[in-house]
N, C-alpha and C. Protein backbone atom coordinates (compact mmCIF):
# COMPACT_ATOMS: atom_id res chain seq x y z
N UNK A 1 -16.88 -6.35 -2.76
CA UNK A 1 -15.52 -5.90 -3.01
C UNK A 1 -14.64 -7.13 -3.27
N UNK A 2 -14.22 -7.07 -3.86
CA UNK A 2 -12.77 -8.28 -4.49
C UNK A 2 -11.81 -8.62 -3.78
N UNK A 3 -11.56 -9.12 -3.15
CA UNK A 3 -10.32 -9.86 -2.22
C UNK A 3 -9.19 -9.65 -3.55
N UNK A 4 -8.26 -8.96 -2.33
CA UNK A 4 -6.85 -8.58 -2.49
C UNK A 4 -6.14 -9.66 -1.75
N UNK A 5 -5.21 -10.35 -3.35
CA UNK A 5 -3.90 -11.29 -2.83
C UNK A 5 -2.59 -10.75 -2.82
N UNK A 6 -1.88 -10.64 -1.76
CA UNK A 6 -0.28 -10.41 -1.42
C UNK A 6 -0.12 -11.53 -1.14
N UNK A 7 1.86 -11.58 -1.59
CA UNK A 7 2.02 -12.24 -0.82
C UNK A 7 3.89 -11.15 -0.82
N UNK A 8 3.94 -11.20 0.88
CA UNK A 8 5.33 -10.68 0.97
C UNK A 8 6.55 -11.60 0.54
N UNK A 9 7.10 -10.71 -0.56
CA UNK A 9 8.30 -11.79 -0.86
C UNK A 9 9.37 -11.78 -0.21
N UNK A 10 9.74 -10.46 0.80
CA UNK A 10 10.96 -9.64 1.35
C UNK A 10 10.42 -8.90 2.54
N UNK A 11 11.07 -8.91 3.53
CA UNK A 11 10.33 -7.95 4.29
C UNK A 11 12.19 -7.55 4.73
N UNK A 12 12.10 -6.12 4.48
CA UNK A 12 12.71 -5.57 4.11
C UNK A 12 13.48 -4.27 5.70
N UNK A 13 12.07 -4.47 6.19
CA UNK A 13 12.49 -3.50 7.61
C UNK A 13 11.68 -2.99 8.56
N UNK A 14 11.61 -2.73 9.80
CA UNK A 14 10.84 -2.40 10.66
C UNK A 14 11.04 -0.73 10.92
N UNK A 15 10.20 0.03 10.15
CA UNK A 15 10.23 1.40 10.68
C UNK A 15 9.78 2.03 12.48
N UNK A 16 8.87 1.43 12.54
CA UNK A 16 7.79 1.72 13.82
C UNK A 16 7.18 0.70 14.05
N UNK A 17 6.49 0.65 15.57
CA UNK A 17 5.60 -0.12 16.33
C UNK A 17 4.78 0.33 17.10
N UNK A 18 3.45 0.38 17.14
CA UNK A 18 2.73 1.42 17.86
C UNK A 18 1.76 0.32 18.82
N UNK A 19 1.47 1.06 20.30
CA UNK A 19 1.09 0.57 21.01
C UNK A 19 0.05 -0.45 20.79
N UNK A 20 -0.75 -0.78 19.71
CA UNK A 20 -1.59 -1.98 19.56
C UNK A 20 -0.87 -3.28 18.57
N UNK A 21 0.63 -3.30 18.60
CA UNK A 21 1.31 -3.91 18.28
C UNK A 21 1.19 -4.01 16.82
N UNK A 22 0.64 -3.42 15.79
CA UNK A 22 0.65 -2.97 14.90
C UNK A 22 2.56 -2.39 14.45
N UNK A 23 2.96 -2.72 13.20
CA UNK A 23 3.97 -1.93 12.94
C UNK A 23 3.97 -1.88 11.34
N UNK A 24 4.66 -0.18 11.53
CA UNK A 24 4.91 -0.17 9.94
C UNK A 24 6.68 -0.65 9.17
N UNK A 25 6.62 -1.26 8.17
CA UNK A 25 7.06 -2.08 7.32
C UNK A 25 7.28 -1.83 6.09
N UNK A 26 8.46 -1.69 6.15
CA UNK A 26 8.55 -1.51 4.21
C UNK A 26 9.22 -2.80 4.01
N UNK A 27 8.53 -3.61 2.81
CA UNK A 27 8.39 -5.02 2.33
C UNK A 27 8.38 -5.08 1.15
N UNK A 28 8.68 -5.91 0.52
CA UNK A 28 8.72 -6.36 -1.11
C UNK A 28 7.88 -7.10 -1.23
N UNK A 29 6.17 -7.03 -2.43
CA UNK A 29 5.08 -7.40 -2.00
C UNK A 29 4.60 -7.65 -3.40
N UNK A 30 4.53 -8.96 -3.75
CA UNK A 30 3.33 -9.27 -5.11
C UNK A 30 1.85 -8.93 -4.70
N UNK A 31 1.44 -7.90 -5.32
CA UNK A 31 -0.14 -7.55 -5.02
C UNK A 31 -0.80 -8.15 -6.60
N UNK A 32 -1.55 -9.07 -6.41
CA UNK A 32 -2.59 -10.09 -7.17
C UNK A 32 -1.62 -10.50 -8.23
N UNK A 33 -1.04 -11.63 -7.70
CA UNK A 33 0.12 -11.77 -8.44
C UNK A 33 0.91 -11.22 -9.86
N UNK A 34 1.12 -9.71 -9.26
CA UNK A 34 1.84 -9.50 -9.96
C UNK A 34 3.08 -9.38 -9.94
N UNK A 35 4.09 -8.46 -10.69
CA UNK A 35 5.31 -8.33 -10.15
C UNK A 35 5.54 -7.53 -8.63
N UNK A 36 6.60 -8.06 -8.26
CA UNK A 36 6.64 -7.56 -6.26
C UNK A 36 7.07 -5.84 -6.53
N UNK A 37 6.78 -5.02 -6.30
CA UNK A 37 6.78 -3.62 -5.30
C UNK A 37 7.38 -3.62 -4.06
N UNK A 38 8.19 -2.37 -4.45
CA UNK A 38 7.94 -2.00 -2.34
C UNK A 38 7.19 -1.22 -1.76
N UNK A 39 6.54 -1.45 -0.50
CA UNK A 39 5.75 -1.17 -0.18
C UNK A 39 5.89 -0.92 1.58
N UNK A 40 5.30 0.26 2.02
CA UNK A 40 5.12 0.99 3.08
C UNK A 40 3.86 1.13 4.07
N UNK A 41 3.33 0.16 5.02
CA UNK A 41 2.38 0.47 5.76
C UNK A 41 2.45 -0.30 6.83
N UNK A 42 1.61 0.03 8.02
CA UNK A 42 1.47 -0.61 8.91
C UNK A 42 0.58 -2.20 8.42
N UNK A 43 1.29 -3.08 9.44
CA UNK A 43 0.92 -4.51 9.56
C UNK A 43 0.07 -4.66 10.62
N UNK A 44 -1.07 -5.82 10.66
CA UNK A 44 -1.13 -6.16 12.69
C UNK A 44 -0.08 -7.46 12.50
N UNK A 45 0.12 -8.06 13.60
CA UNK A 45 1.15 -8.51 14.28
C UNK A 45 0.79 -10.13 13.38
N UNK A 46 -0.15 -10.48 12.58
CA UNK A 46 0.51 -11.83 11.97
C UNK A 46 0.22 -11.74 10.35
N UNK A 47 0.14 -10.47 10.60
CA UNK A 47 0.04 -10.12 8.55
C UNK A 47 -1.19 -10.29 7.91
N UNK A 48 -2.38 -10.53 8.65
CA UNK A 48 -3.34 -10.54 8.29
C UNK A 48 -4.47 -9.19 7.77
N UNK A 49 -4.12 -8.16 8.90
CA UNK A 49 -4.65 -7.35 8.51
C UNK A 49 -3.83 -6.02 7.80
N UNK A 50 -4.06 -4.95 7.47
CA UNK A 50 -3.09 -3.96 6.76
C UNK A 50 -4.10 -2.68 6.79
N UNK A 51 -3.17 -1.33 6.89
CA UNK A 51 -3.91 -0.39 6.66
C UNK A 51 -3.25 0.46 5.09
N UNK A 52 -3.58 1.09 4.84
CA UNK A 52 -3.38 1.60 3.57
C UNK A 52 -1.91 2.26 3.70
N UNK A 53 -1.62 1.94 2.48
CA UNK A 53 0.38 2.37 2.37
C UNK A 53 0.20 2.81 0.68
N UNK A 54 1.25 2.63 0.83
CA UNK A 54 2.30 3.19 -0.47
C UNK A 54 3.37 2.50 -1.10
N UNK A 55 2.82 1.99 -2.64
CA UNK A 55 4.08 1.12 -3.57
C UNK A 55 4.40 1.73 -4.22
N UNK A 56 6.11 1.15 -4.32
CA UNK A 56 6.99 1.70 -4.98
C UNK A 56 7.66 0.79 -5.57
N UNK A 57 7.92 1.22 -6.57
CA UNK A 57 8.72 0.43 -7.97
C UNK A 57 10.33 0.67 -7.29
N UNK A 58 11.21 0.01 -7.95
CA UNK A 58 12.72 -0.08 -8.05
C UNK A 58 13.15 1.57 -8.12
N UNK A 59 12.64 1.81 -9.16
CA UNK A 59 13.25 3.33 -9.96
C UNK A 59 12.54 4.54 -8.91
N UNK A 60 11.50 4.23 -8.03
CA UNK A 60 10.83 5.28 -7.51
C UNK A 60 11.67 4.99 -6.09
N UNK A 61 11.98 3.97 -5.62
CA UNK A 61 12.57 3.85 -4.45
C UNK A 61 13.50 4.50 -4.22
N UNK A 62 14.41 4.38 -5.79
CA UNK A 62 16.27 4.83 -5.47
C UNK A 62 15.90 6.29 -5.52
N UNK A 63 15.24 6.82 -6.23
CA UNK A 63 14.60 7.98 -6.06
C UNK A 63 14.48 8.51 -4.61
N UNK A 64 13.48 8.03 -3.80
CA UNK A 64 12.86 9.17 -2.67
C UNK A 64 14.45 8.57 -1.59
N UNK A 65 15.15 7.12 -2.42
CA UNK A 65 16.27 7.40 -1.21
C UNK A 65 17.35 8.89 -1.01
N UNK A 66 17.48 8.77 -2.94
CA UNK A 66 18.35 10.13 -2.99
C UNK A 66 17.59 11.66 -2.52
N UNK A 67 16.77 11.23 -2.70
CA UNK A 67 15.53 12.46 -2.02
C UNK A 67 15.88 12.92 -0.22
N UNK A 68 15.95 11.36 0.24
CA UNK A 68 16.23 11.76 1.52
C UNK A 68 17.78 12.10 1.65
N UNK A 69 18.97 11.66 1.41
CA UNK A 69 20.12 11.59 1.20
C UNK A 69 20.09 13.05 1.51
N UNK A 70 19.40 14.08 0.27
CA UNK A 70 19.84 15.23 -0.06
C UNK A 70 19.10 16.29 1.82
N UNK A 71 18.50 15.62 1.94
CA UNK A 71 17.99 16.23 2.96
C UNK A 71 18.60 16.80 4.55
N UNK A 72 18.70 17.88 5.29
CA UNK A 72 19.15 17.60 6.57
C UNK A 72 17.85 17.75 7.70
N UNK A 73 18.23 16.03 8.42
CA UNK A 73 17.52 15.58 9.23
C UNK A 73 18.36 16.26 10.85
């Protein structure tokens, strides 16, 4: 399998932290140097490891924000 390069350009916010000190993170992220995404998943605690998330472009972001906006929480 091919080694995957990130590198976080932004880290953007701390959603959660779960008892193995793991937390999820939405971050601004060049994946194999390309242009940076944002991106949604849990971290372990020095960025080494990652579990599977979800990127999002500029235009998809402002999106699911107005998505939530419209919503009652």
């Amino acid at each position: 399998m091919a080694e995957i390069k990130y590198e976080i350009k932004q880290t953007v916010g701390t959603l959660s932290e779960n008892n193995k000190g793991w937390s999820k993170e939405l971050n601004l992220i060049s994946w194999n140097d390309r242009e940076p995404k944002y991106d949604i998943r849990d971290w372990a605690p020095e960025h080494d490891k990652m579990s599977k998330g979800i990127t999002l472009c500029a235009e998809e972001l402002k999106k699911l924000r107005d998505l939530l906006n419209e919503m009652k929480l």
